[in-house]
Structures are given as structure tokens and as C-alpha cells.
Protein backbone atom coordinates (compact mmCIF):
# COMPACT_ATOMS: atom_id res chain seq x y z
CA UNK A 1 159.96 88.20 84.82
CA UNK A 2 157.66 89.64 82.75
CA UNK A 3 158.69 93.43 82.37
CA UNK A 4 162.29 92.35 82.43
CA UNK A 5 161.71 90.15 79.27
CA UNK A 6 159.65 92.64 77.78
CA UNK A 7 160.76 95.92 78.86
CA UNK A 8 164.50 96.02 77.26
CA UNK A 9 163.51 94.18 74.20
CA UNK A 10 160.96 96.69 73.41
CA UNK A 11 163.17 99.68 74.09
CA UNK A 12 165.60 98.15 71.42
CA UNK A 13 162.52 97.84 68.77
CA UNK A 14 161.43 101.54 69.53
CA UNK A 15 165.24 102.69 69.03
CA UNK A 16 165.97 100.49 66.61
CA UNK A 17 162.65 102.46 64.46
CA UNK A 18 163.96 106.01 65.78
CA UNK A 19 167.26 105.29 64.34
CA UNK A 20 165.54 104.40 60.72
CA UNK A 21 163.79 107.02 60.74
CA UNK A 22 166.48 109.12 61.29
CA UNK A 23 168.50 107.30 58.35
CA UNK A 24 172.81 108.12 58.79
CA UNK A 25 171.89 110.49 61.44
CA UNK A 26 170.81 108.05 63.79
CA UNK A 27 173.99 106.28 63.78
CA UNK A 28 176.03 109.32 64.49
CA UNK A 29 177.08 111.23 67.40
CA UNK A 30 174.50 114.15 66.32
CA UNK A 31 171.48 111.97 67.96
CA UNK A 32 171.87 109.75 71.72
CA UNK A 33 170.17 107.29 69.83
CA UNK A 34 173.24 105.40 68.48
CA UNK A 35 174.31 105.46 72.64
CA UNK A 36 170.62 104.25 73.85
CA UNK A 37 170.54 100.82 71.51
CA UNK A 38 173.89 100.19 73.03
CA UNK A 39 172.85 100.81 76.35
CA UNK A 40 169.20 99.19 75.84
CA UNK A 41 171.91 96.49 73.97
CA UNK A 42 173.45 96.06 76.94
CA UNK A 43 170.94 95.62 79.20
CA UNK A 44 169.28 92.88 77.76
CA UNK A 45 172.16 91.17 78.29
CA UNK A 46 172.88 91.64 81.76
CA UNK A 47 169.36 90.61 82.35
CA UNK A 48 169.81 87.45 80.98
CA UNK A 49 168.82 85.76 77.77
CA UNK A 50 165.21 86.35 76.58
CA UNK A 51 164.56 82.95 76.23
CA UNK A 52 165.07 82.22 79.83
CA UNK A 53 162.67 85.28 80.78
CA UNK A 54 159.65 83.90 78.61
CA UNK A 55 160.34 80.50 80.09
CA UNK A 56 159.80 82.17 83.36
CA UNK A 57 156.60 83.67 81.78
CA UNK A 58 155.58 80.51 80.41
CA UNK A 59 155.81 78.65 83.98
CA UNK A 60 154.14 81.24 85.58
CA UNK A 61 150.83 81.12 82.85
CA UNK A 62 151.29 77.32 82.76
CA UNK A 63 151.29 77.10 86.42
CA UNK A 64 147.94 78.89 86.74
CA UNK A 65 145.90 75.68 85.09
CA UNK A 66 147.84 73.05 87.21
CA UNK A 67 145.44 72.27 89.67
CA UNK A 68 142.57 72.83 87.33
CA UNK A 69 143.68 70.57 84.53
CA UNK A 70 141.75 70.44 80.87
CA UNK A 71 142.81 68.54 77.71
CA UNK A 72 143.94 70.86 75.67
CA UNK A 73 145.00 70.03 71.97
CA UNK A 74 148.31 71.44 71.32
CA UNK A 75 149.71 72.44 67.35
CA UNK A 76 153.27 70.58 67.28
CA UNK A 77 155.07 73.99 66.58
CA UNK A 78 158.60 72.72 66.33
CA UNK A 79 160.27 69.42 65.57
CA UNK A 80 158.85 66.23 64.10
């Protein structure tokens, strides 16, 4: 779970900076870098949604405390 989260969503950041550097050119057919987001793109999508990967993640870390449990004060991060 953890590369597949990771892995595609990092290959679109590192394109996504190759293609800014590049300014217009990295949006035209001159550089495969306009080709590679959309395939990096794409990928993240047929993996699933990111959200479900770092749920995974977060199960998997969570899961490693569980039979060793410790209070542990928690910052309220979203909501009321």
C-alpha cells in the first residue's frame, strides 16, 4: 500500500516540476513530459484513490500499537 500511494503521486510532483522548468516546452510534443503526467495521471487512478491508499497506511501503522496500547493525546485536526 505504501509504494502504490506514494510511488505515482510522486512521479506526478517530479513531472509536474520538469514541466515548469521547461516553461511552454514542457507542454508540447518537443519533450515526453506532457505524455508521462498523463500516463503517471493515469495511473494514479487505476490504482485507486490516494485517500484509500494512506488509509491502508494508516491501519497498518495504527495496527502496530494495538496490542501495546498507550494514551496518547491526539490534536482534533478536522471538525468541531
Amino acid at each position: 500500500a505504501l509504494s502504490m500511494g506514494v510511488a505515482p503521486s510522486m512521479a506526478c510532483q517530479v513531472i509536474d516540476w520538469a514541466m515548469q522548468v521547461h516553461g511552454g516546452g514542457g507542454m508540447s510534443d518537443d519533450f515526453p513530459l506532457a505524455y508521462s503526467y498523463t500516463s503517471a495521471r493515469t495511473l494514479r487512478f487505476a490504482d485507486g484513490p490516494d485517500e484509500v491508499h494512506r488509509n491502508a497506511i494508516a491501519k497498518l501503522e495504527l495496527g502496530k500499537y494495538q496490542l501495546n496500547p498507550k494514551p496518547v493525546e491526539m490534536p482534533i485536526t478536522r471538525g468541531c
